[in-house]
N, C-alpha and C. Protein backbone atom coordinates (compact mmCIF):
# COMPACT_ATOMS: atom_id res chain seq x y z
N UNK A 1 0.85 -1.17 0.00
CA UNK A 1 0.00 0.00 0.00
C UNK A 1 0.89 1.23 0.00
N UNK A 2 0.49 2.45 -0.77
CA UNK A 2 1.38 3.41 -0.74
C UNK A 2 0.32 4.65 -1.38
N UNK A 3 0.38 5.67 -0.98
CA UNK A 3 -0.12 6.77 -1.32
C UNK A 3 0.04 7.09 -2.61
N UNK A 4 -1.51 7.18 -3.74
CA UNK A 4 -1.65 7.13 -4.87
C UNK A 4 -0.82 8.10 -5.76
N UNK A 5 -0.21 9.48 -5.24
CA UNK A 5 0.87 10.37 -5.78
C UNK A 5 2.37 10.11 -6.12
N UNK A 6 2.24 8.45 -5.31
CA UNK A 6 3.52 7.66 -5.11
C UNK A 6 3.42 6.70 -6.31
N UNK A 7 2.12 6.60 -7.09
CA UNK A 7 2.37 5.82 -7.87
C UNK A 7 3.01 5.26 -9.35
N UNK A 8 3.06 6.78 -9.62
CA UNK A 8 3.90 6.61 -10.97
C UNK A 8 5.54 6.48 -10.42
N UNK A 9 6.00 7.37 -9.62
CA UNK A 9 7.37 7.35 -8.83
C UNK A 9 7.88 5.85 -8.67
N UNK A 10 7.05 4.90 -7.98
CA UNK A 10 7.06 3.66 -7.84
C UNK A 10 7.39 2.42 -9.52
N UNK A 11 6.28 2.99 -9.98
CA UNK A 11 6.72 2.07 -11.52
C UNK A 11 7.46 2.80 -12.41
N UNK A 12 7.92 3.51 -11.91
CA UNK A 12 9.62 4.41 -12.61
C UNK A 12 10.60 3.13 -11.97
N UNK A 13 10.57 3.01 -10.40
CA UNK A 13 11.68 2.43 -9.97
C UNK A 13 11.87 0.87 -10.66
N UNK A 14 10.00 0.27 -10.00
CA UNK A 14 10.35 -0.82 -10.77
C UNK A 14 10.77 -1.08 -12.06
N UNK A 15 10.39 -0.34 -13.14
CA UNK A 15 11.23 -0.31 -14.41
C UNK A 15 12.48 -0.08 -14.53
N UNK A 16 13.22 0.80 -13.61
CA UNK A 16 14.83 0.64 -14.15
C UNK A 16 15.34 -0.40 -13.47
N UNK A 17 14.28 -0.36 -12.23
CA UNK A 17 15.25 -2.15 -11.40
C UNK A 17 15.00 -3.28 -12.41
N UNK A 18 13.94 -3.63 -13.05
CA UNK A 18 13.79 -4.72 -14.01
C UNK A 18 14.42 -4.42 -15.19
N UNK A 19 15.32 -3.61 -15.68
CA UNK A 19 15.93 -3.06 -17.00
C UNK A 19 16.90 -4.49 -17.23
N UNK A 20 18.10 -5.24 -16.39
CA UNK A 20 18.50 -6.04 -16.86
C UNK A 20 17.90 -7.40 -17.05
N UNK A 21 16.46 -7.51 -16.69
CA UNK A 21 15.88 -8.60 -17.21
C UNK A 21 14.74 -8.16 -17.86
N UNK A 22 14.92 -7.13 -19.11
CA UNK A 22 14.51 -7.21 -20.04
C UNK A 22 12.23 -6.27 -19.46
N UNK A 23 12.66 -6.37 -18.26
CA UNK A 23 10.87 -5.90 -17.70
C UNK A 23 10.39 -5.35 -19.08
N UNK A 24 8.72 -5.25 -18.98
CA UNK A 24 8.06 -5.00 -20.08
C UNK A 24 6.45 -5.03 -18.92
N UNK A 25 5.93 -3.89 -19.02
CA UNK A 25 4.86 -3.82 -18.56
C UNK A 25 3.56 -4.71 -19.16
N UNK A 26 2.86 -5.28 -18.50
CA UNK A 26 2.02 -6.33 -18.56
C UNK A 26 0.50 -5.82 -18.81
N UNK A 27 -0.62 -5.79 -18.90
CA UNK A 27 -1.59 -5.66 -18.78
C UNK A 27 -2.66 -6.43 -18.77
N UNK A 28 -3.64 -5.94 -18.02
CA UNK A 28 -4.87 -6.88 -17.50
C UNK A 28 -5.58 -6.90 -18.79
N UNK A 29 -5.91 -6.48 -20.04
CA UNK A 29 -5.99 -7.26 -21.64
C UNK A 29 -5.68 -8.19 -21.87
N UNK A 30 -3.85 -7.96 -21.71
CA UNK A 30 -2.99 -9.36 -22.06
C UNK A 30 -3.78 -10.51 -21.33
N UNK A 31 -3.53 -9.73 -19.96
CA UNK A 31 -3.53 -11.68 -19.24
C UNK A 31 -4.96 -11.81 -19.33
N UNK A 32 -6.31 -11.29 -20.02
CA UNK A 32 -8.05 -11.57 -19.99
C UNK A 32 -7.73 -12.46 -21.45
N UNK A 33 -6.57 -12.37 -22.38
CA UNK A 33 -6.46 -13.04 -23.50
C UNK A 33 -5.95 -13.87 -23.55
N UNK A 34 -4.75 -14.22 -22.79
CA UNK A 34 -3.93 -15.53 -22.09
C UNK A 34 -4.86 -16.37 -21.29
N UNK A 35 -5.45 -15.68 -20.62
CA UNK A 35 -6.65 -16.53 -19.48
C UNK A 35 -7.86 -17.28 -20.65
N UNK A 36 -8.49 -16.85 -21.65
CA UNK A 36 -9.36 -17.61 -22.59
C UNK A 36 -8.63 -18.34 -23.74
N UNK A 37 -7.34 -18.35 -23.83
CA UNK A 37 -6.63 -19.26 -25.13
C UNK A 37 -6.36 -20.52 -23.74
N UNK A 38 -6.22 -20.33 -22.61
CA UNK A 38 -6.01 -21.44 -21.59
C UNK A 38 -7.56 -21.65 -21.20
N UNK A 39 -8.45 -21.48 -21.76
CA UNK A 39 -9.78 -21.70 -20.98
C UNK A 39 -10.38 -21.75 -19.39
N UNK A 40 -9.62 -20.77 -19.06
CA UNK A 40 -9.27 -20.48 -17.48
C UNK A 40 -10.52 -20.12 -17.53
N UNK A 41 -11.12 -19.98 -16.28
CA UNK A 41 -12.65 -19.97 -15.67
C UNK A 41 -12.36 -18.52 -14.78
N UNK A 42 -13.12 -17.61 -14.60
CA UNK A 42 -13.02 -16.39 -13.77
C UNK A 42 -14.23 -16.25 -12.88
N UNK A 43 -13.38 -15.67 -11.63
CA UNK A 43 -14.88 -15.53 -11.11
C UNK A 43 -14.99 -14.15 -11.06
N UNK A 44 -16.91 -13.86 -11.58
CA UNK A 44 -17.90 -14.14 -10.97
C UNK A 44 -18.26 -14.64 -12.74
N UNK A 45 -17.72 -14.85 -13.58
CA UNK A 45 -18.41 -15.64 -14.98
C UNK A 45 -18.47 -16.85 -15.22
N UNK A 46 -17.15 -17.05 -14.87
CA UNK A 46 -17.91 -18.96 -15.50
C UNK A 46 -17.92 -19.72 -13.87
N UNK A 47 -17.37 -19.49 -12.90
CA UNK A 47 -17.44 -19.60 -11.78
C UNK A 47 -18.50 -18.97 -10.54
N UNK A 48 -19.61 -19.56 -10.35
CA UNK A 48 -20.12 -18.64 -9.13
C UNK A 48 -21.63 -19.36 -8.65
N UNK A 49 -21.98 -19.03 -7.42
CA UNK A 49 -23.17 -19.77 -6.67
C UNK A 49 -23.96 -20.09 -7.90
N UNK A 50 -24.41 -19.71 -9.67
CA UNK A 50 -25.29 -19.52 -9.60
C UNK A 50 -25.14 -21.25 -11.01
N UNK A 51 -23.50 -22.02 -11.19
CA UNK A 51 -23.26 -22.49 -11.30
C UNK A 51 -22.53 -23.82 -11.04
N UNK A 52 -22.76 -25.00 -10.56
CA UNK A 52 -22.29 -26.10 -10.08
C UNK A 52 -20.73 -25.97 -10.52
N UNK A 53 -19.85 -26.76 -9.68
CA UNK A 53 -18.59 -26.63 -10.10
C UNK A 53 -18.57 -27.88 -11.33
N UNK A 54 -19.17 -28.85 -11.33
CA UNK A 54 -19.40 -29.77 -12.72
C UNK A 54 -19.93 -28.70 -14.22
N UNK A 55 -20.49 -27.77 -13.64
CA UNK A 55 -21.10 -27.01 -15.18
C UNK A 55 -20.38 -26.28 -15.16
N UNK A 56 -19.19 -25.72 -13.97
CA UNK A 56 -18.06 -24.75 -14.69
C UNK A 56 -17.09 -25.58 -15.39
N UNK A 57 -16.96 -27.16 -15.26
CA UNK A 57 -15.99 -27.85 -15.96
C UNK A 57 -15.30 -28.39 -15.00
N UNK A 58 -14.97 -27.94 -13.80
CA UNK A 58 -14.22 -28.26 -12.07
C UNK A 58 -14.31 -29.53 -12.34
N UNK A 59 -14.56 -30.48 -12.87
CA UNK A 59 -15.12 -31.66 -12.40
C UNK A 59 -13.52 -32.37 -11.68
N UNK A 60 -12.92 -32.13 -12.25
CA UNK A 60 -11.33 -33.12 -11.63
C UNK A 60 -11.13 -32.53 -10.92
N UNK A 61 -11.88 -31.65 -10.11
CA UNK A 61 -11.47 -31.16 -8.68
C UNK A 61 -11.99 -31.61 -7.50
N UNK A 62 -13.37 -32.19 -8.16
CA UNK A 62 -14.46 -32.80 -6.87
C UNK A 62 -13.68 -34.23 -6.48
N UNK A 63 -13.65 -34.57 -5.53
CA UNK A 63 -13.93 -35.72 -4.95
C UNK A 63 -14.76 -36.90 -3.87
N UNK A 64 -15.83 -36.99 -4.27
CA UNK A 64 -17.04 -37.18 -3.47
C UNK A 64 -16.23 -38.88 -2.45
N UNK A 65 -15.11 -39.20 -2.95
CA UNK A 65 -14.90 -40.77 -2.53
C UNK A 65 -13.88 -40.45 -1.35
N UNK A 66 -13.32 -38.80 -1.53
CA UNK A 66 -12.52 -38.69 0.01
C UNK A 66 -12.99 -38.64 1.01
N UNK A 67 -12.91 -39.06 2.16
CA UNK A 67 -13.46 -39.57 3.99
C UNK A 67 -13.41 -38.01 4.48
N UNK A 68 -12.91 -37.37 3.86
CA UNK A 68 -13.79 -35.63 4.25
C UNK A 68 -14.92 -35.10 3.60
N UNK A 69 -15.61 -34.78 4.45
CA UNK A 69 -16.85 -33.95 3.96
C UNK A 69 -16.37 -32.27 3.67
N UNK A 70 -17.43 -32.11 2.86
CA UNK A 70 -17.23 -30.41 2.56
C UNK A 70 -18.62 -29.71 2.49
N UNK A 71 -18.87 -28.60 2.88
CA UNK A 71 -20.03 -27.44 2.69
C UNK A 71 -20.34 -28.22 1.40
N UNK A 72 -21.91 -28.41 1.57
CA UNK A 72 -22.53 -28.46 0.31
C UNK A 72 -22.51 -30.03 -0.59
N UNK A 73 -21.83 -30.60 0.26
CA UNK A 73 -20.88 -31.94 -0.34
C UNK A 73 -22.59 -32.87 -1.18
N UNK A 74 -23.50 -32.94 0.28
CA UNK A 74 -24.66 -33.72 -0.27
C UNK A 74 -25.79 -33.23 -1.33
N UNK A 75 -25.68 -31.84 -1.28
CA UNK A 75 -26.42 -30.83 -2.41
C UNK A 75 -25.99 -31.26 -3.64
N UNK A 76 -24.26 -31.09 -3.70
CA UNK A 76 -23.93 -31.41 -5.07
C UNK A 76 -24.18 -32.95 -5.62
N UNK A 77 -23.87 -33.91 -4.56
CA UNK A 77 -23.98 -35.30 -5.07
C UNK A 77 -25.43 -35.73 -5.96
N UNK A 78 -26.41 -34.89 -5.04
CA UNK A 78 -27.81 -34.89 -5.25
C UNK A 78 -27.90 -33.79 -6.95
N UNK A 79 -27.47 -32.95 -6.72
CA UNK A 79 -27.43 -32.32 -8.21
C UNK A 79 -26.57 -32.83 -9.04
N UNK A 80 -25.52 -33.36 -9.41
CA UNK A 80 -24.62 -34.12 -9.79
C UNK A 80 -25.58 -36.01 -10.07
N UNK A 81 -26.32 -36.30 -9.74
CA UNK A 81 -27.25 -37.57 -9.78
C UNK A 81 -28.45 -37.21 -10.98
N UNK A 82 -28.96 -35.85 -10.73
CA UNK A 82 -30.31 -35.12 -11.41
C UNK A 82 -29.51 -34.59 -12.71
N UNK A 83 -27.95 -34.53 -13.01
CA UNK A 83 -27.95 -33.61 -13.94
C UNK A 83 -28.18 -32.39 -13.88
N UNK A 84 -27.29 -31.70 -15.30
CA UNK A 84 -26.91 -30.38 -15.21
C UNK A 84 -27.86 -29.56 -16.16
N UNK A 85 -27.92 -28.18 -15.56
CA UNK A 85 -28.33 -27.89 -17.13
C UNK A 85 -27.36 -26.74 -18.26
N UNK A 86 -25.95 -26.71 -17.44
CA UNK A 86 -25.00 -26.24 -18.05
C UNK A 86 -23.81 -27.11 -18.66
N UNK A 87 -23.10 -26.83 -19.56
CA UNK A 87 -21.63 -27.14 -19.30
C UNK A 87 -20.73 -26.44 -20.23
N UNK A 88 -19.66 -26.31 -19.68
CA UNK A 88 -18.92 -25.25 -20.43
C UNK A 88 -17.87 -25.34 -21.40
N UNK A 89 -17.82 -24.21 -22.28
CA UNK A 89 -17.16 -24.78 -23.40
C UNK A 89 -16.24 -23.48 -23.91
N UNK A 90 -15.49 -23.87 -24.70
CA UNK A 90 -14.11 -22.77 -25.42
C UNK A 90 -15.32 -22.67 -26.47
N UNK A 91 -15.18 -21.81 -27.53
CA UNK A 91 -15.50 -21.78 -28.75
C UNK A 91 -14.99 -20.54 -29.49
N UNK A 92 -14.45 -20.79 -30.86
CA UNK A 92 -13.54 -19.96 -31.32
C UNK A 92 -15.01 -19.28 -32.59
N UNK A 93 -14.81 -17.99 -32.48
CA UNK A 93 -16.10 -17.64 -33.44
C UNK A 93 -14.99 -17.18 -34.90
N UNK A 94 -15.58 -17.61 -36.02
CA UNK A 94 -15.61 -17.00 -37.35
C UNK A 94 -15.88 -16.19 -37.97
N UNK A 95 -15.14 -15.76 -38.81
CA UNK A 95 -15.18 -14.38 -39.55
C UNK A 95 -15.90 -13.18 -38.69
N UNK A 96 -15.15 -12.90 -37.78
CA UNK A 96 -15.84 -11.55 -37.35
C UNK A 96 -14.20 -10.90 -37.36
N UNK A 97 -14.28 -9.64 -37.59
CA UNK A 97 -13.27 -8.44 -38.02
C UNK A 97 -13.20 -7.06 -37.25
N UNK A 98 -14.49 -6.67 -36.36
CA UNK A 98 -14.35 -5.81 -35.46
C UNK A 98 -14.61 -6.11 -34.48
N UNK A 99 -15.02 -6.64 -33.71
CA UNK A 99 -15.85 -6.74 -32.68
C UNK A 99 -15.48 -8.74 -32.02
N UNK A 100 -15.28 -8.81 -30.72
CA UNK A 100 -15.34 -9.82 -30.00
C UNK A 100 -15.87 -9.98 -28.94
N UNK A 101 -16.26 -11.28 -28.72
CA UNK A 101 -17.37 -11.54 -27.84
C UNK A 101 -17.10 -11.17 -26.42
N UNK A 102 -17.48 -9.91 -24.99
CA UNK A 102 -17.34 -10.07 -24.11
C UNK A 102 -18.03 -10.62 -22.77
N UNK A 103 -18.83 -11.39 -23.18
CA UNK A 103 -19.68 -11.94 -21.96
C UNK A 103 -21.18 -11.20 -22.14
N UNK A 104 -22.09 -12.75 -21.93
CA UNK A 104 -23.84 -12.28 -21.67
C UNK A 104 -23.78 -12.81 -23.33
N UNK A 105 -23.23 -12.57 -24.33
CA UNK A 105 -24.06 -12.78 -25.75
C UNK A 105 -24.32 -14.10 -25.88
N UNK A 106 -25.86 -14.49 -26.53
CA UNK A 106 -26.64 -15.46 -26.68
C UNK A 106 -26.19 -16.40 -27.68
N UNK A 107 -26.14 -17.92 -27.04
CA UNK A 107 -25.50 -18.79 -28.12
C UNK A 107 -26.46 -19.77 -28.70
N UNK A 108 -26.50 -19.55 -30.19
CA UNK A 108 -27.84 -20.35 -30.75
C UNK A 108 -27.00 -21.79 -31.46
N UNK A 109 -28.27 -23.16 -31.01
CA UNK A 109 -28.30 -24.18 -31.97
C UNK A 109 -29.28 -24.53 -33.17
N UNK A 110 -28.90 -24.15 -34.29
CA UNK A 110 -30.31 -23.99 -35.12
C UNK A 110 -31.02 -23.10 -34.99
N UNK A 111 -30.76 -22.25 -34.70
CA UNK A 111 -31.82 -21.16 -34.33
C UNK A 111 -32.46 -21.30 -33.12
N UNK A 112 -32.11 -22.35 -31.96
CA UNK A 112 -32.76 -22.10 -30.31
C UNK A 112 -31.76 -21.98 -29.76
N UNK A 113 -32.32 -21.38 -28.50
CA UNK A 113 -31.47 -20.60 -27.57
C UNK A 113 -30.66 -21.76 -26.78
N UNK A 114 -29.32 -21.95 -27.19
CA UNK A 114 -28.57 -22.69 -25.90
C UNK A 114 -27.80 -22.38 -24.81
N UNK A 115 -27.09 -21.21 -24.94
CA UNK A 115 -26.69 -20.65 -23.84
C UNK A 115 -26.09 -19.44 -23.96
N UNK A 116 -25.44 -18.98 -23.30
CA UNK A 116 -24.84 -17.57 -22.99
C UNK A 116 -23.11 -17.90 -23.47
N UNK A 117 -22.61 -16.76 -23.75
CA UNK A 117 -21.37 -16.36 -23.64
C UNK A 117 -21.23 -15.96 -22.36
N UNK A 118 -19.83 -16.34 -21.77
CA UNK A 118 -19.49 -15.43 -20.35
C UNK A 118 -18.39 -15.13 -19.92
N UNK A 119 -17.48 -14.93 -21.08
CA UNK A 119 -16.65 -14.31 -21.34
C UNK A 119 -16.08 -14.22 -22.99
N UNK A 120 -14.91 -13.58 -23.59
CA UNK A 120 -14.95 -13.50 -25.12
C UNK A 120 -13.49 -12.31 -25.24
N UNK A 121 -13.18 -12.80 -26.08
CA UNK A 121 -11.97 -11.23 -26.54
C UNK A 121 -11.03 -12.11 -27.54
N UNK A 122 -10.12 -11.77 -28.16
CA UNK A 122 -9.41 -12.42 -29.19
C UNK A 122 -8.09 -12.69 -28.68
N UNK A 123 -7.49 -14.21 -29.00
CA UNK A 123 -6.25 -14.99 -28.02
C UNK A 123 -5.60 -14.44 -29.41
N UNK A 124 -4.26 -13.49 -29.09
CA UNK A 124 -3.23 -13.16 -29.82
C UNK A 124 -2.40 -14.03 -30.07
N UNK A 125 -1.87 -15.31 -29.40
CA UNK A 125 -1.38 -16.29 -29.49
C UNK A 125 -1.70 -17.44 -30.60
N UNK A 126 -3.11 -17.66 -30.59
CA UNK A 126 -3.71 -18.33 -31.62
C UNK A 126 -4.44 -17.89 -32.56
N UNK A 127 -4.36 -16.89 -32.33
CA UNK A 127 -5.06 -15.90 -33.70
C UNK A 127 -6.36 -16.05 -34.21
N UNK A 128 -7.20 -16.18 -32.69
CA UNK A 128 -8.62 -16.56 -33.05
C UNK A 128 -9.26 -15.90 -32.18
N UNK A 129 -10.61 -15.28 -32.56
CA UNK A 129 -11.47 -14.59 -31.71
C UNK A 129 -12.21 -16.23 -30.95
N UNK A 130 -12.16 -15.73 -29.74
CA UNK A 130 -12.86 -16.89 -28.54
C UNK A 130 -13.24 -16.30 -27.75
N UNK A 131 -14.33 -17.39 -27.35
CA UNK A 131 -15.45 -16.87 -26.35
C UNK A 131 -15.39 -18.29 -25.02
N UNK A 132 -15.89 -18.10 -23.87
CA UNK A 132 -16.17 -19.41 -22.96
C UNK A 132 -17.68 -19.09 -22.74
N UNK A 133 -18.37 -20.18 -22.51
CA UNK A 133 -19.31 -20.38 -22.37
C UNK A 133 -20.03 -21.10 -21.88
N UNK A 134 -21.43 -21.28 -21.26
CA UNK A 134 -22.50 -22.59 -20.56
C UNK A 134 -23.16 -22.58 -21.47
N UNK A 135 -23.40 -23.85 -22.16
CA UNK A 135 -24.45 -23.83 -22.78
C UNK A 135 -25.09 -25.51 -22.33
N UNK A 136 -26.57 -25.78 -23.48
CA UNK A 136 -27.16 -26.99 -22.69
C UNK A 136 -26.33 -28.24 -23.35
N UNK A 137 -25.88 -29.57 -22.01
CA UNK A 137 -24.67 -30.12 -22.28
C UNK A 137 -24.97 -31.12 -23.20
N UNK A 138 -26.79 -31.10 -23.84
CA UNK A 138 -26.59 -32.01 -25.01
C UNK A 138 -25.94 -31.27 -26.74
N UNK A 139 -25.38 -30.07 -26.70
CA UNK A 139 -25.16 -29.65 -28.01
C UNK A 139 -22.80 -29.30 -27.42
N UNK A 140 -22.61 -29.66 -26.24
CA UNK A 140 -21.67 -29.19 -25.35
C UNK A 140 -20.49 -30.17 -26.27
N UNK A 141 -20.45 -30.59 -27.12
CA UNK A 141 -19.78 -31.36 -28.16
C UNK A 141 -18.31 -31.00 -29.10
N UNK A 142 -17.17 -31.54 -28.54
CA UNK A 142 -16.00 -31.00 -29.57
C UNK A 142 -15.98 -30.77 -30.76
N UNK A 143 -16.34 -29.62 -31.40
CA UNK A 143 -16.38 -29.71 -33.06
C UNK A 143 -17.53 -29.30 -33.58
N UNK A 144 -18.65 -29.00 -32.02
CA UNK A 144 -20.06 -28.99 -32.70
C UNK A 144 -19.79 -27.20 -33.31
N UNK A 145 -20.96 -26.99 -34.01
CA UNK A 145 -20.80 -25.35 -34.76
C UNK A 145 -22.18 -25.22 -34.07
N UNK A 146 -22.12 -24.00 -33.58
CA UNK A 146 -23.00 -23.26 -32.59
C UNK A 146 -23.18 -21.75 -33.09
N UNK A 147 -23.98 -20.68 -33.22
CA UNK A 147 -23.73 -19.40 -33.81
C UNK A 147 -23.58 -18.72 -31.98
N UNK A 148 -22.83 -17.33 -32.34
CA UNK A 148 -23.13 -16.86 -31.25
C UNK A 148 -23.38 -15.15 -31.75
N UNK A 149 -24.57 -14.36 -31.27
CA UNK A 149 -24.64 -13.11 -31.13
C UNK A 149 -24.12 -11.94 -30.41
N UNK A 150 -23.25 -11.09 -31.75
CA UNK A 150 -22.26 -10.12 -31.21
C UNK A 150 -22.71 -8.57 -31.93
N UNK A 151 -23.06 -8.06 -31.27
CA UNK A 151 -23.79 -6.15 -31.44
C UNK A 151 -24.87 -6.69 -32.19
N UNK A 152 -25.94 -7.77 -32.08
CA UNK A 152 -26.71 -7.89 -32.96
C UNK A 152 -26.99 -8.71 -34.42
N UNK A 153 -25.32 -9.41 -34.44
CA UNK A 153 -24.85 -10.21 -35.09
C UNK A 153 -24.99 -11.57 -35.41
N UNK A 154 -25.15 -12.86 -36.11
CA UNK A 154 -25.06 -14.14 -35.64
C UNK A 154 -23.08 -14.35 -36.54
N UNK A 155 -22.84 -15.46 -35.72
CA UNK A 155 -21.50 -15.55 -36.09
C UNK A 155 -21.62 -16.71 -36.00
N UNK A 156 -21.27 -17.51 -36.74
CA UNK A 156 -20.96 -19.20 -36.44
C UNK A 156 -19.78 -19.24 -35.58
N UNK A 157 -19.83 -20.13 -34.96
CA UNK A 157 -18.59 -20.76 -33.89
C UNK A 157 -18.39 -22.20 -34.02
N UNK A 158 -17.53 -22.93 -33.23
CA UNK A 158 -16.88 -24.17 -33.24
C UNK A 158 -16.41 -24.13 -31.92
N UNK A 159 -17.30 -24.92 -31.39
CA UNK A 159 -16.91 -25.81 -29.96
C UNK A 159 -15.28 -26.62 -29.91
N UNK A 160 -14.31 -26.02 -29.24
CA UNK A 160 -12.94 -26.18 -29.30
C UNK A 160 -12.44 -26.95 -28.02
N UNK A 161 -11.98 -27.68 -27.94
CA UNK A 161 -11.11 -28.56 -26.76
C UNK A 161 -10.60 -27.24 -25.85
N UNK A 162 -10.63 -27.49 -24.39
CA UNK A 162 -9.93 -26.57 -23.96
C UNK A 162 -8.83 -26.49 -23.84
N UNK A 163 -8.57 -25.28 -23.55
CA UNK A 163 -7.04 -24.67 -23.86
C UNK A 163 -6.60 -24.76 -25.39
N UNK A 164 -7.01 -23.76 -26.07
CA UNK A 164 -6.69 -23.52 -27.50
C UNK A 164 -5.32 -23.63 -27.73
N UNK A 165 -4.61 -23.03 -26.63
CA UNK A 165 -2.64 -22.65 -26.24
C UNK A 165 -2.12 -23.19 -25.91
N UNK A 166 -1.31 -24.25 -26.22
CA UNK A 166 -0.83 -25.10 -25.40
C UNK A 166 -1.72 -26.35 -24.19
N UNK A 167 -2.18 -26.82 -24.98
CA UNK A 167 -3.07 -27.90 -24.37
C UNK A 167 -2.58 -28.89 -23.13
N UNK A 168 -1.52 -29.40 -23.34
CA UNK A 168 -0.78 -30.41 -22.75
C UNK A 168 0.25 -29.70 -21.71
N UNK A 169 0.23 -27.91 -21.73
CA UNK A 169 0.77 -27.67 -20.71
C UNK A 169 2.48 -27.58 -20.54
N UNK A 170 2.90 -27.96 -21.90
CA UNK A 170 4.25 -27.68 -21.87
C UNK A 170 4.99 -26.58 -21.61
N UNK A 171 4.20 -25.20 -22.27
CA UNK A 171 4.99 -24.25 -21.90
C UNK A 171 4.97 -23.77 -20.41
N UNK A 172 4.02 -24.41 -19.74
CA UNK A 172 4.03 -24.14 -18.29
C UNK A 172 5.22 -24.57 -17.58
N UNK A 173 5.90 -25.66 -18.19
CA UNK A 173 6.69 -26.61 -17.76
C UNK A 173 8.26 -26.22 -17.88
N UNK A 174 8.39 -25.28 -18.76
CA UNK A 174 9.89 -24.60 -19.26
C UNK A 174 10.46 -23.77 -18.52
């Protein structure tokens, strides 16, 4: 914490202290575009009360067979038994040239409503406008083509494996 008049003074210093390793200021763009080419989940969008951690995708996080209990443990088993009515997906949209998807736009199958966008912006890395999304988990399919609406727009899309960037996680690993 430091008094807001202190703040440019401050990222003066850190910039000449990071000068021999090359520093380069970062921005919360960059990493909202790094975070959807990795299909990272944010909260309060693809993460939050108003979604099961199975319909944010969490699923390899639950473990209902460990001898600890958790808040909520029998709610979910019981919703997790009944089925979802989300599940979430990457999808890279086509031919659009101004405009990318930022969360809330409506994702159609055939012309019915399947779900929402809930987040969207274009991965510079893979050179594709992408969106994440819930939609209903019978159309939730690798490869399926889904349209999604942008300023009023329909755009075809393609349901994409997650993590468009490095899938397998290697460059994490270097």
């Amino acid at each position: 914490h430091h008094p807001i008049e202190m703040q440019n003074y401050i990222f003066d210093q850190i910039m000449t202290a990071g000068t021999e390793f090359d520093i380069k200021p970062f921005g919360i763009r960059a990493m909202d575009s790094m975070r959807l080419e990795k299909s990272y989940r944010l909260i309060p969008r693809e993460m939050s009360i108003e979604y099961s951690a199975f319909e944010s995708g969490l699923d390899r996080f639950i473990r209902f067979d460990k001898a600890s209990n958790f808040i909520g443990k029998e709610a979910l088993q019981d919703w997790h038994k009944n089925g979802f009515e989300n599940a979430f997906i990457t999808l890279e949209v086509h031919d659009i040239h101004d405009a990318d998807a930022r969360g809330s736009e409506a994702i159609y199958k055939d012309g019915e409503l399947v779900g929402r966008a809930t987040s969207g912006g274009y991965g510079f890395r893979v050179e594709k406008s992408l969106a994440l999304g819930l939609v209903k988990p019978e159309v939730a399919i690798v490869g399926n083509t889904l349209e999604i609406e942008i300023l009023g727009h329909l755009y075809h899309a393609t349901i994409l494996a997650e993590s468009p960037y490095d899938p397998e996680n290697v460059k994490l690993r270097e």
